[in-house]
PDB file of N, CA and C in Angstrom:
ATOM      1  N   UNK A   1       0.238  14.284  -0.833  1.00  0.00           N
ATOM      2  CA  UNK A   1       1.095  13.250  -1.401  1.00  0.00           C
ATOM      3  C   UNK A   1       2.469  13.822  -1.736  1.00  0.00           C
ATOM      4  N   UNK A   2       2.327  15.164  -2.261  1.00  0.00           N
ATOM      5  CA  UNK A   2       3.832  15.734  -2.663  1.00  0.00           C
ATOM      6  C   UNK A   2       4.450  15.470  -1.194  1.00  0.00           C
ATOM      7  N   UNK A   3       4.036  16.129  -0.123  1.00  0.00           N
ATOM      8  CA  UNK A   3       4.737  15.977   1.007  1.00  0.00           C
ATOM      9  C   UNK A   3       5.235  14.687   1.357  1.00  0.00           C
ATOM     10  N   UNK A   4       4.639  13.307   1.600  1.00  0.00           N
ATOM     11  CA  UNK A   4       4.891  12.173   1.363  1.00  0.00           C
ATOM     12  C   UNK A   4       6.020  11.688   0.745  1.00  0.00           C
ATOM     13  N   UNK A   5       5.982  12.167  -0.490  1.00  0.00           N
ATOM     14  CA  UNK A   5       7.122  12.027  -1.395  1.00  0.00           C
ATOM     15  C   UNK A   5       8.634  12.373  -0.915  1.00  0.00           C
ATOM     16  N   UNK A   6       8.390  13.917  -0.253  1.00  0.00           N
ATOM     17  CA  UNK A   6       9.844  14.542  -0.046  1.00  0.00           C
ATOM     18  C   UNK A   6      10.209  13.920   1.272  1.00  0.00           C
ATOM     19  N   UNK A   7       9.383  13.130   2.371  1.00  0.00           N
ATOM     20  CA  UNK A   7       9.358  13.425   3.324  1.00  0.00           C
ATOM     21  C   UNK A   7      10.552  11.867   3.541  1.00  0.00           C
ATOM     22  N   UNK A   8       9.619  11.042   2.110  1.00  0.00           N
ATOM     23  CA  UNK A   8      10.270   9.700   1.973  1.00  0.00           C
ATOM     24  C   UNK A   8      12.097   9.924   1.665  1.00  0.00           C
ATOM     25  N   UNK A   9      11.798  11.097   0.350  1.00  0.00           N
ATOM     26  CA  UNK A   9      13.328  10.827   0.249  1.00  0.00           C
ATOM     27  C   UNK A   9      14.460  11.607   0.694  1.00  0.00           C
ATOM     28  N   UNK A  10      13.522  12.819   1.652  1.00  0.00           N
ATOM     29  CA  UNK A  10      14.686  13.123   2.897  1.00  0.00           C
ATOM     30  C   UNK A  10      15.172  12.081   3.378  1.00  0.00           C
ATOM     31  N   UNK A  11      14.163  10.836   3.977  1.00  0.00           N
ATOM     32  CA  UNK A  11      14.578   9.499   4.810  1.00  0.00           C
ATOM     33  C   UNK A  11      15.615   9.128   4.202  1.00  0.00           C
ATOM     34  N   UNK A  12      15.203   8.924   2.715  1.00  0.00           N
ATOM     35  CA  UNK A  12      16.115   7.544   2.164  1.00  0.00           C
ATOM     36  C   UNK A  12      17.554   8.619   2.326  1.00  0.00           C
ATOM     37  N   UNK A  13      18.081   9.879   1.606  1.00  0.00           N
ATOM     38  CA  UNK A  13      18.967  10.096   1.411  1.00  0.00           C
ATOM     39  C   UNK A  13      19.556  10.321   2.733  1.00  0.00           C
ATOM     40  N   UNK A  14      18.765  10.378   3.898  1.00  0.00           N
ATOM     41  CA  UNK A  14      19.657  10.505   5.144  1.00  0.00           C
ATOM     42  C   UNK A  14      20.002   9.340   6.277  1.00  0.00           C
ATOM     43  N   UNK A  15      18.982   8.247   5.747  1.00  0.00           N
ATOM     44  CA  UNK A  15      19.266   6.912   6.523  1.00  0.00           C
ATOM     45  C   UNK A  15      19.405   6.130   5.747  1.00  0.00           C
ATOM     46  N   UNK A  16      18.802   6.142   4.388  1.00  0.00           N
ATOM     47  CA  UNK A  16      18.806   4.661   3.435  1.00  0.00           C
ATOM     48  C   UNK A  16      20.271   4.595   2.421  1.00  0.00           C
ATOM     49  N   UNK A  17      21.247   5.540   2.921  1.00  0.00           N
ATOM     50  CA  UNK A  17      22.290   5.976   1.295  1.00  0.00           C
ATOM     51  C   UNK A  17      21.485   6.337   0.255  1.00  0.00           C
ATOM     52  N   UNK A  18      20.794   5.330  -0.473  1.00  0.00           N
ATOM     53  CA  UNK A  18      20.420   5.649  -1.632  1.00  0.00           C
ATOM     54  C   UNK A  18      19.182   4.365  -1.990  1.00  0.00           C
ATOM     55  N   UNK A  19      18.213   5.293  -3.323  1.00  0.00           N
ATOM     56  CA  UNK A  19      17.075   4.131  -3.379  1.00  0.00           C
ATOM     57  C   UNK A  19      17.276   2.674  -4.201  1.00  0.00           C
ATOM     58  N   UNK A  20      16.764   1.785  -3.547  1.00  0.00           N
ATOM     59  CA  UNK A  20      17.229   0.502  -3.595  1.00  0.00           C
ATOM     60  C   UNK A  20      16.714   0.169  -5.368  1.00  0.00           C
ATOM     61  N   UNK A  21      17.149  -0.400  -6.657  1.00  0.00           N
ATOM     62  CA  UNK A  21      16.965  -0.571  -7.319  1.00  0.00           C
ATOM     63  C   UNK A  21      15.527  -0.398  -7.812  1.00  0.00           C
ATOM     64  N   UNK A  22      14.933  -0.567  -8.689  1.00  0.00           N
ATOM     65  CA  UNK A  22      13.280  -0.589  -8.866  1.00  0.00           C
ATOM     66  C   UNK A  22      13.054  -1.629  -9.021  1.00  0.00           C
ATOM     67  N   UNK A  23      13.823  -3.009  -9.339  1.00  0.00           N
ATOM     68  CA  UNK A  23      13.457  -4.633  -9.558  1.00  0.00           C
ATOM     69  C   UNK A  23      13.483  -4.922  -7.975  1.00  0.00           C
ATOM     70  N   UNK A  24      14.366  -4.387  -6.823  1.00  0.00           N
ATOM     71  CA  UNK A  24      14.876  -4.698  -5.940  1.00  0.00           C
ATOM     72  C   UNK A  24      13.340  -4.159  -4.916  1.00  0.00           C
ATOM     73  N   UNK A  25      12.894  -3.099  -5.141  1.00  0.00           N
ATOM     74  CA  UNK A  25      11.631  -2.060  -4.407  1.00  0.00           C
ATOM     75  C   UNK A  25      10.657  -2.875  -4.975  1.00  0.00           C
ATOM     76  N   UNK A  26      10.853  -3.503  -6.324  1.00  0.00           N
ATOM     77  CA  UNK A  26       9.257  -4.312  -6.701  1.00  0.00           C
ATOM     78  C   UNK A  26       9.332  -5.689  -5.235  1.00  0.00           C
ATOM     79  N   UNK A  27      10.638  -5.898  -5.459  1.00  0.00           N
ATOM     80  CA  UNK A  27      10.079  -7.096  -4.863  1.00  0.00           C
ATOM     81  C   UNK A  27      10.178  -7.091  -3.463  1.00  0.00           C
ATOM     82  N   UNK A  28      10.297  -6.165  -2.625  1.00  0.00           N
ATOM     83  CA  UNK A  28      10.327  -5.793  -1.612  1.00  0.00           C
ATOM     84  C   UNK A  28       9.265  -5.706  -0.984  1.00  0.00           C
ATOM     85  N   UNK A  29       7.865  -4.784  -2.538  1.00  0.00           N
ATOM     86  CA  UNK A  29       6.655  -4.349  -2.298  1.00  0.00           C
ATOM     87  C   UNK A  29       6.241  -5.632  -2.356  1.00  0.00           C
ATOM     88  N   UNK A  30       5.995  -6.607  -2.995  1.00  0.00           N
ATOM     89  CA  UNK A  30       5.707  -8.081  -3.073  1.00  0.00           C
ATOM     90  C   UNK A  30       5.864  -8.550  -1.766  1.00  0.00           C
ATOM     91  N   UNK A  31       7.259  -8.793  -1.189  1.00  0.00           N
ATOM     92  CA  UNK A  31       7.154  -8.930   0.247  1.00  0.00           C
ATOM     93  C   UNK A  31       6.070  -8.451   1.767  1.00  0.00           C
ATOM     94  N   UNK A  32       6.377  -7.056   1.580  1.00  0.00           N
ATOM     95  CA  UNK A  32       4.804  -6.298   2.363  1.00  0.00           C
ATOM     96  C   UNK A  32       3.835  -6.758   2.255  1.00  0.00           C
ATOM     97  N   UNK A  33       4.047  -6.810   0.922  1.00  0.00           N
ATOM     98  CA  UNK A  33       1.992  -7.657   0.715  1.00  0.00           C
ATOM     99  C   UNK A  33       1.822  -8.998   1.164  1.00  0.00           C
ATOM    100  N   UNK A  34       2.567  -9.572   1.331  1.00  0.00           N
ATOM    101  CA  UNK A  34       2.819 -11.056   1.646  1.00  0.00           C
ATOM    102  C   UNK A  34       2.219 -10.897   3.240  1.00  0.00           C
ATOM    103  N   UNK A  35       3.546 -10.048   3.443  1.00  0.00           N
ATOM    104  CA  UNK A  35       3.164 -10.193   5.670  1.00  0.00           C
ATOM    105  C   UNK A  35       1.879  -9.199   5.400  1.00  0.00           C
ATOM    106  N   UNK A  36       1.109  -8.192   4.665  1.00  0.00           N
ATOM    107  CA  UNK A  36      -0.102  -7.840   4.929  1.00  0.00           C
ATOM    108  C   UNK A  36      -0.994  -9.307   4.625  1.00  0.00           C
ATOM    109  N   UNK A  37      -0.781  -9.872   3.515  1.00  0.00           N
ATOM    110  CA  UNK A  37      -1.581 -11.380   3.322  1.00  0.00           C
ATOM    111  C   UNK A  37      -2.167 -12.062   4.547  1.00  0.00           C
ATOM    112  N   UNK A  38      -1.069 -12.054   5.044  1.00  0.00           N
ATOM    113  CA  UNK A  38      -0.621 -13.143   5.999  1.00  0.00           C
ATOM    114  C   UNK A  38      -1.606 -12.877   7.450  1.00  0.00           C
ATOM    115  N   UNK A  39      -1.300 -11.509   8.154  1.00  0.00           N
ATOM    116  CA  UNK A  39      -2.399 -10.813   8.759  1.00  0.00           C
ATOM    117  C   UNK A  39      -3.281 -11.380   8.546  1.00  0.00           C
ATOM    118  N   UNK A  40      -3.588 -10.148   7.579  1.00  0.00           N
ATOM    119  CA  UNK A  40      -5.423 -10.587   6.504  1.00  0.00           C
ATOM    120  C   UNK A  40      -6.102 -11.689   7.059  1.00  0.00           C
ATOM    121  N   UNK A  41      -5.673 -12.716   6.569  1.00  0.00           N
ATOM    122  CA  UNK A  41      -5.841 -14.307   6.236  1.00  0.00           C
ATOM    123  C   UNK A  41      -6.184 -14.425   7.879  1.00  0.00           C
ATOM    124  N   UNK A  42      -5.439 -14.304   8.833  1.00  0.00           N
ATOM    125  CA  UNK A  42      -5.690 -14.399   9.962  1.00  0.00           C
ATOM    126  C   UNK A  42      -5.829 -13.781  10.459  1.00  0.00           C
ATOM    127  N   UNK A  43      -6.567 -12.819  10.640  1.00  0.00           N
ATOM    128  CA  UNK A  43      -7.566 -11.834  11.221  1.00  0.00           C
ATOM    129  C   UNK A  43      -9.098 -11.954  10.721  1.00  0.00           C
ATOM    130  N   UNK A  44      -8.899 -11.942   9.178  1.00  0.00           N
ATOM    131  CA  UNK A  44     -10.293 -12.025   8.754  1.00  0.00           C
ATOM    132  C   UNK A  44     -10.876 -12.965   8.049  1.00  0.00           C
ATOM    133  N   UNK A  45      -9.793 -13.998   8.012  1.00  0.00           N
ATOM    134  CA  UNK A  45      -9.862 -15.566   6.989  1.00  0.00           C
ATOM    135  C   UNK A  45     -10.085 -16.349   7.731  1.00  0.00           C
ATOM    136  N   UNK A  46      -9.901 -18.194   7.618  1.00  0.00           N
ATOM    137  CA  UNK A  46      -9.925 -19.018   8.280  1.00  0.00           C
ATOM    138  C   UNK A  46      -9.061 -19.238   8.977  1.00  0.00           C
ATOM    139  N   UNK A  47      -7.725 -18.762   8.769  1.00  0.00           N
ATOM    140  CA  UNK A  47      -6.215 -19.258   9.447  1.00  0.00           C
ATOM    141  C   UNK A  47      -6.057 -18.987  10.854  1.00  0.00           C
ATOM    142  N   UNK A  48      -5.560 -19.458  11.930  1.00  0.00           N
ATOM    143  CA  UNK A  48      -5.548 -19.057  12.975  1.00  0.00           C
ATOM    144  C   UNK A  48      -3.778 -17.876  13.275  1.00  0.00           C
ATOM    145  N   UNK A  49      -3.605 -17.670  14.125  1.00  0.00           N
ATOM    146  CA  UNK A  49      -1.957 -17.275  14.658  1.00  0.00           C
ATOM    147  C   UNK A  49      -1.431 -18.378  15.158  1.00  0.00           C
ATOM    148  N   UNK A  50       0.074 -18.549  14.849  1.00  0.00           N
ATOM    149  CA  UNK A  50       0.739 -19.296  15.751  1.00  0.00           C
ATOM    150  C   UNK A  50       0.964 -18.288  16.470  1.00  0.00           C
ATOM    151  N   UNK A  51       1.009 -17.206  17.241  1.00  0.00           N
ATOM    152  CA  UNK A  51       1.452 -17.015  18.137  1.00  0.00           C
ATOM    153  C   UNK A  51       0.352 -15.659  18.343  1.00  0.00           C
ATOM    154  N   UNK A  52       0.101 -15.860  19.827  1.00  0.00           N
ATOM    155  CA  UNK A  52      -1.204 -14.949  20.285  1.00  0.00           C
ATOM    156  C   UNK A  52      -0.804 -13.501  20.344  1.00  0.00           C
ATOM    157  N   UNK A  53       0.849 -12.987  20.349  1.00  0.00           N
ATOM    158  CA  UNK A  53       0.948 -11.873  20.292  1.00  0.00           C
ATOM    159  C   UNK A  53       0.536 -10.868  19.600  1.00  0.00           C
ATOM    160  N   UNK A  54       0.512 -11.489  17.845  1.00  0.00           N
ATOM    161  CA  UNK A  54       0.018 -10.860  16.624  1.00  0.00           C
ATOM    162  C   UNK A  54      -1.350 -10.699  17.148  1.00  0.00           C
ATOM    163  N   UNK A  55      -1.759 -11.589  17.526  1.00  0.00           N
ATOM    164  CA  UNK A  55      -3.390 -11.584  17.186  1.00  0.00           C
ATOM    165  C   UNK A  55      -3.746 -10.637  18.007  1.00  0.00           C
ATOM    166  N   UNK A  56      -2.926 -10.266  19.772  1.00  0.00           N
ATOM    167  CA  UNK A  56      -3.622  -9.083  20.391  1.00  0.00           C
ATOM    168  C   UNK A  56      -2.908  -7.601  20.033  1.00  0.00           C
ATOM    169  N   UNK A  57      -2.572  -7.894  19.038  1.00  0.00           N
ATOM    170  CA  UNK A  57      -2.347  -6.380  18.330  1.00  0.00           C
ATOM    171  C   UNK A  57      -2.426  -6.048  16.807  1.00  0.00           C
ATOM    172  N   UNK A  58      -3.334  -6.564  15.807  1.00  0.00           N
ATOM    173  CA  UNK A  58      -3.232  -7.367  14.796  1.00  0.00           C
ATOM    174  C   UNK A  58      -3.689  -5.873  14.264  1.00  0.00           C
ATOM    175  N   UNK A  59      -4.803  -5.091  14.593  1.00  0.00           N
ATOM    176  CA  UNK A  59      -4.750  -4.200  13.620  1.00  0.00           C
ATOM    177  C   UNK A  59      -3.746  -3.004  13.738  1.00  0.00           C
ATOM    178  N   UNK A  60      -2.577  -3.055  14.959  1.00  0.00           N
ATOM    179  CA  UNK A  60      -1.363  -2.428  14.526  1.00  0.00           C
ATOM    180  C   UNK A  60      -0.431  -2.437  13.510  1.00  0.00           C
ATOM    181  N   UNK A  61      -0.642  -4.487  13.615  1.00  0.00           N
ATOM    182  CA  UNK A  61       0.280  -4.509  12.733  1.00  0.00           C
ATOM    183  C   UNK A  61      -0.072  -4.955  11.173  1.00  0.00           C
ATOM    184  N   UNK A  62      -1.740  -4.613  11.522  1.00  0.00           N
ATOM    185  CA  UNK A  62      -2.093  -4.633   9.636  1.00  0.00           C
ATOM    186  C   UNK A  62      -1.804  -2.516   9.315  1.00  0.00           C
ATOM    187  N   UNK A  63      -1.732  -2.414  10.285  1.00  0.00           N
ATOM    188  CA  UNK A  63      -1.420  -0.736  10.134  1.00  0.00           C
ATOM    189  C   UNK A  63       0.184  -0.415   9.843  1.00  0.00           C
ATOM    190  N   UNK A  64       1.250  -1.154  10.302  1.00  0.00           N
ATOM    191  CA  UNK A  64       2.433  -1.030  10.026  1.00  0.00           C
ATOM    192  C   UNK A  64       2.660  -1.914   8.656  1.00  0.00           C
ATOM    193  N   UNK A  65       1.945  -2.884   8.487  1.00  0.00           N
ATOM    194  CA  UNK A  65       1.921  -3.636   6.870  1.00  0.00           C
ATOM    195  C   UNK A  65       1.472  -2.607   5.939  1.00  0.00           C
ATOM    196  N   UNK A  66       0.621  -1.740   5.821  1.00  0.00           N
ATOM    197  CA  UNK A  66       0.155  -1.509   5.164  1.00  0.00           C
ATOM    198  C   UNK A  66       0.882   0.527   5.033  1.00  0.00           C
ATOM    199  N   UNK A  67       1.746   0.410   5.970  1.00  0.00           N
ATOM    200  CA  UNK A  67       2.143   2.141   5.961  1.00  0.00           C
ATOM    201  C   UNK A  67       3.682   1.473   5.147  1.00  0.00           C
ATOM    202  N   UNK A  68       4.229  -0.230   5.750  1.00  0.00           N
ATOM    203  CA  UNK A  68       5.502  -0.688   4.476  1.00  0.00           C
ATOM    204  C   UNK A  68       5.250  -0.260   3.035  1.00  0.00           C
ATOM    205  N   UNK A  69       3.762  -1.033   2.820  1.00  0.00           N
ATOM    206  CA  UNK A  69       3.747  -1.060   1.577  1.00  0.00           C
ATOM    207  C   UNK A  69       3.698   0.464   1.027  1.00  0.00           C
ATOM    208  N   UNK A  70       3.195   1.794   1.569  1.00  0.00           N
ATOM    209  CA  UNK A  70       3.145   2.969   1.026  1.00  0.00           C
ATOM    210  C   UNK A  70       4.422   3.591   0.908  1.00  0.00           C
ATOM    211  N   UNK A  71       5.065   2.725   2.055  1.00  0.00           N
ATOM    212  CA  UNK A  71       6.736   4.024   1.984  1.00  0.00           C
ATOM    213  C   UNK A  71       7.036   3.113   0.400  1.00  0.00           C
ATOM    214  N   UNK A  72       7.383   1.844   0.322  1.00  0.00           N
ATOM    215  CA  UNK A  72       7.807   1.179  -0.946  1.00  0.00           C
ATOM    216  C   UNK A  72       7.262   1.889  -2.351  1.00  0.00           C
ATOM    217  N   UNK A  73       5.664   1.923  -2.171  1.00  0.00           N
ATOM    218  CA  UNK A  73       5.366   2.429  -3.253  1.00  0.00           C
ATOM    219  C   UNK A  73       5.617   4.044  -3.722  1.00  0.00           C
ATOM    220  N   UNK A  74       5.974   5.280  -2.770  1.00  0.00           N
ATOM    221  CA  UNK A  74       6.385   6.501  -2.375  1.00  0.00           C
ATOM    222  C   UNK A  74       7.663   6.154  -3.267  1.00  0.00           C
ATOM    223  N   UNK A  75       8.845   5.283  -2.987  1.00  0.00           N
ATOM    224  CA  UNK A  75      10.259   5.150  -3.223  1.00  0.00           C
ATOM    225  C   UNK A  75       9.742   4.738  -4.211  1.00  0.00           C
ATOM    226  N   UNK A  76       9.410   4.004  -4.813  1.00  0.00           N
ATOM    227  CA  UNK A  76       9.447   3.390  -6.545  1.00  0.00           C
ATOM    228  C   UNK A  76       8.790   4.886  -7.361  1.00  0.00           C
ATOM    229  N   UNK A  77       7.619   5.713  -6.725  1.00  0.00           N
ATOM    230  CA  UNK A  77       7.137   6.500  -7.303  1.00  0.00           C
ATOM    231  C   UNK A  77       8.662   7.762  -7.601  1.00  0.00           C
ATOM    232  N   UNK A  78       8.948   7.955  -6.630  1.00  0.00           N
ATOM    233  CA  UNK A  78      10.135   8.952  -6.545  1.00  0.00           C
ATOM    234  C   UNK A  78      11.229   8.562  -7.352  1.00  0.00           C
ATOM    235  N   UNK A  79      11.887   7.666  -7.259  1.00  0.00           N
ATOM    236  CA  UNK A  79      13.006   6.728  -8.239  1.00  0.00           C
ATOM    237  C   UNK A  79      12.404   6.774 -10.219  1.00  0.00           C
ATOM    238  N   UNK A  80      11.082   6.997  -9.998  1.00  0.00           N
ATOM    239  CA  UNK A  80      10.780   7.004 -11.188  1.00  0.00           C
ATOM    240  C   UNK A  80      10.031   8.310 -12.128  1.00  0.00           C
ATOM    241  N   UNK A  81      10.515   9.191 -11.210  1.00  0.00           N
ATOM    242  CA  UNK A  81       9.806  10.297 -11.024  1.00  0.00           C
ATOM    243  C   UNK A  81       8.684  10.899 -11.440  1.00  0.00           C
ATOM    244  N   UNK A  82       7.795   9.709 -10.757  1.00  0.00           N
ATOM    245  CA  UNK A  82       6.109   9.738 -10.744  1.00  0.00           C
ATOM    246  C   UNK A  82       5.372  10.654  -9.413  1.00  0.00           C
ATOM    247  N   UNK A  83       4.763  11.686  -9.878  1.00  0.00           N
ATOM    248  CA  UNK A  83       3.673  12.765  -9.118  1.00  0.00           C
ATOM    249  C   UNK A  83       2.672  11.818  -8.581  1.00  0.00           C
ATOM    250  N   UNK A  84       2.927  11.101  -7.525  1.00  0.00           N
ATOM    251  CA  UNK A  84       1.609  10.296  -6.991  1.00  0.00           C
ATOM    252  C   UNK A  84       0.736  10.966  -6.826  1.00  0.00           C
ATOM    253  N   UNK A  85       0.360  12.655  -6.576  1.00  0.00           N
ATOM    254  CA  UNK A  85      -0.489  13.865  -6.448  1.00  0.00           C
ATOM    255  C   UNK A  85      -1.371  13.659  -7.613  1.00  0.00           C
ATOM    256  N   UNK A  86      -0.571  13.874  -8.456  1.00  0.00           N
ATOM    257  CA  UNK A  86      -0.891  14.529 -10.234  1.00  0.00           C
ATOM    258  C   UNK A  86      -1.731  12.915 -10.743  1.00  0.00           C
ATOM    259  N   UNK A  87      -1.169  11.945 -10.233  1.00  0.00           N
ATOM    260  CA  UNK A  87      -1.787  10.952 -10.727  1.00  0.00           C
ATOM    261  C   UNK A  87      -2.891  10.391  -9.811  1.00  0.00           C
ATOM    262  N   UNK A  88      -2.734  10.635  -8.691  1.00  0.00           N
ATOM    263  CA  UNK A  88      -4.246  10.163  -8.183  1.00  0.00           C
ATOM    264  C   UNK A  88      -5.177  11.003  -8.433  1.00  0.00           C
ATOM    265  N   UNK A  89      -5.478  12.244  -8.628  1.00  0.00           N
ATOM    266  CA  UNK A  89      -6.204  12.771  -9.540  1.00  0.00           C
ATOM    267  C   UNK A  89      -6.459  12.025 -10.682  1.00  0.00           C
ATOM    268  N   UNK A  90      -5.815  12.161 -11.717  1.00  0.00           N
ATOM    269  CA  UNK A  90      -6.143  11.028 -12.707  1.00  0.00           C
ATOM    270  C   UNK A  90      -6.727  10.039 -12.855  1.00  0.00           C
ATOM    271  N   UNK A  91      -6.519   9.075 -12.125  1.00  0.00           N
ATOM    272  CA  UNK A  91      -6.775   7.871 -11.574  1.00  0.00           C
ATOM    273  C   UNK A  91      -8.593   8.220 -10.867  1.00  0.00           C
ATOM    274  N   UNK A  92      -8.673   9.306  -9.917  1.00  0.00           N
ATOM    275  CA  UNK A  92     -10.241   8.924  -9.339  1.00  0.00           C
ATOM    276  C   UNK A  92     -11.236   9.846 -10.806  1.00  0.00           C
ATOM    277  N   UNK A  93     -10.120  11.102 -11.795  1.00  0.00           N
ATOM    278  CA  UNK A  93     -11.293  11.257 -12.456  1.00  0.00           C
ATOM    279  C   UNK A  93     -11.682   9.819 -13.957  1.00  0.00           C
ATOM    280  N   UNK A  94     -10.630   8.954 -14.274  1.00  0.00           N
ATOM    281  CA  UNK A  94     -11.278   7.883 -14.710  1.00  0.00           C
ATOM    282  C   UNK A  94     -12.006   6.957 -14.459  1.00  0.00           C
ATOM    283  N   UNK A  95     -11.585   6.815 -12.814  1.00  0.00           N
ATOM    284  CA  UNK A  95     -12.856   5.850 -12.060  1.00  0.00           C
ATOM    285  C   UNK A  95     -14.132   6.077 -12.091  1.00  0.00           C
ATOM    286  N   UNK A  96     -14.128   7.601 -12.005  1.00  0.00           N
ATOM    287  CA  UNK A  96     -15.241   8.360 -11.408  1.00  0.00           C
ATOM    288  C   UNK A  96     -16.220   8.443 -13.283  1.00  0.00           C
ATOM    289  N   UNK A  97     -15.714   8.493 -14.234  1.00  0.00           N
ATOM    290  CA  UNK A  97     -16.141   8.229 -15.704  1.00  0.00           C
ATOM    291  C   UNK A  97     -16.456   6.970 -15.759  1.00  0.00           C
ATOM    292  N   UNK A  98     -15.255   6.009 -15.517  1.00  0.00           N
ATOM    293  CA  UNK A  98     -15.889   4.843 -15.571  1.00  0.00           C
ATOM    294  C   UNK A  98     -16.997   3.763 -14.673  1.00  0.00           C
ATOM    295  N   UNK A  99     -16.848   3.826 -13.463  1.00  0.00           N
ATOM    296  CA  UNK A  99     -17.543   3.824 -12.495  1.00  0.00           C
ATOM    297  C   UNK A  99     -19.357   4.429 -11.884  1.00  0.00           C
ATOM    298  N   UNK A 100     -19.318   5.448 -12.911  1.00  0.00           N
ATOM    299  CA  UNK A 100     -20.288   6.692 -12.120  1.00  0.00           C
ATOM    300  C   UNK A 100     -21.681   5.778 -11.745  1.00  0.00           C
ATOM    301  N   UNK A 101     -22.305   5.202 -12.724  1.00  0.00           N
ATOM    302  CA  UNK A 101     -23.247   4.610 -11.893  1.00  0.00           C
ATOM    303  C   UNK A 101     -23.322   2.910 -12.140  1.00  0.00           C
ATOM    304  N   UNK A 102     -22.151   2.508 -12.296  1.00  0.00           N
ATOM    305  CA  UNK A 102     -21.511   1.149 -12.251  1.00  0.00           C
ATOM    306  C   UNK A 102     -21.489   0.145 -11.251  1.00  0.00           C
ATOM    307  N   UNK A 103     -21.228   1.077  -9.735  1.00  0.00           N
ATOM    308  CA  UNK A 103     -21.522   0.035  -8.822  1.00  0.00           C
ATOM    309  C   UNK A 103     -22.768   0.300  -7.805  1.00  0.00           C
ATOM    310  N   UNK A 104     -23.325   1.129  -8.449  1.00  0.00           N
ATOM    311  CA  UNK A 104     -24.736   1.559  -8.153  1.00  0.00           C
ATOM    312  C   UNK A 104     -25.800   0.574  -8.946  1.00  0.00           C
ATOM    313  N   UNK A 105     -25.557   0.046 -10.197  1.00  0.00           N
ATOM    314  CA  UNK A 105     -26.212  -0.784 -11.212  1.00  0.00           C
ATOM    315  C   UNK A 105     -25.760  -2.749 -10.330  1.00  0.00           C
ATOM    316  N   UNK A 106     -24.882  -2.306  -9.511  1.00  0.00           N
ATOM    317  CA  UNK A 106     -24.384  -4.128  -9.263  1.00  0.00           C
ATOM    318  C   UNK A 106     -25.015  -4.400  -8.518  1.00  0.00           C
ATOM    319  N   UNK A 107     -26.098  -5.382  -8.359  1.00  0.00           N
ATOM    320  CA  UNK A 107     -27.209  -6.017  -7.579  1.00  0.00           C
ATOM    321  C   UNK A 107     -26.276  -6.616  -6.382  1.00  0.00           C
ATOM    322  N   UNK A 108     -25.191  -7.175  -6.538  1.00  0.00           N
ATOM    323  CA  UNK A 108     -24.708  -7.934  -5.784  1.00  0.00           C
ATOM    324  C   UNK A 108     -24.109  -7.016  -4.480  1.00  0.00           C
ATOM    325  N   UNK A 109     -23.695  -5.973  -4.776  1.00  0.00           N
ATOM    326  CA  UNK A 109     -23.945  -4.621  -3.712  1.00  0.00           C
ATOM    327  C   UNK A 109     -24.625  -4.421  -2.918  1.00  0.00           C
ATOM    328  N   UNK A 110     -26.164  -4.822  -3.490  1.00  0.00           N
ATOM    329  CA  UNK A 110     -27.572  -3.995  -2.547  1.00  0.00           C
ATOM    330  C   UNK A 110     -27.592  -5.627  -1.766  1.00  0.00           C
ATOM    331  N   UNK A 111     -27.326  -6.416  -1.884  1.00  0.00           N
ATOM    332  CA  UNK A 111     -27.677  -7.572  -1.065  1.00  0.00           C
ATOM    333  C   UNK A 111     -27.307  -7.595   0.423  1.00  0.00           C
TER     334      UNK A 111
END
């Protein structure tokens, strides 16, 4: 993830000028998720494509939706100078406390 990080804001400082606000990157990330939604919904929902191109390449482009949303979240992490490393650690050893035999206990799992 450290690598990730630097790799993002070599980019930004050599193609982007500079990182786009953090109200401006929230809602940007909001956007991504939208066109990942949107996919989603029609790939694995009821919705169909208007147009058959998406659909014969759909998990490319749930793969390019979903690498948007990481560079966005990389740039908000960096702009705010958050260790996405240091914290996903964090993050799986509270899951892993809170969780441990949590979704092992959910019946609705084993079904």
């Amino acid at each position: 993830m450290k690598e990730l990080q630097k790799q993002v804001d070599v980019w930004i400082n050599k193609y982007g000028v500079r990182y786009f606000n953090e109200l401006t990157n929230l809602a940007l990330l909001t956007e991504e998720i939208g066109e990942l939604a949107k996919i989603m919904a029609r790939v694995y929902g009821e919705q169909s494509f208007k147009n058959t191109e998406y659909s014969l390449n759909s998990k490319e482009k749930i793969a390019e939706e979903l690498c948007d949303i990481i560079f966005v979240c990389t740039c908000l992490a960096n702009q705010m100078d958050i260790d996405l490393e240091a914290e996903m650690k964090k993050n799986f050893k509270k899951k892993t406390i809170r969780d441990e035999k949590r979704h092992f206990e959910n019946k609705k799992l084993r079904e």
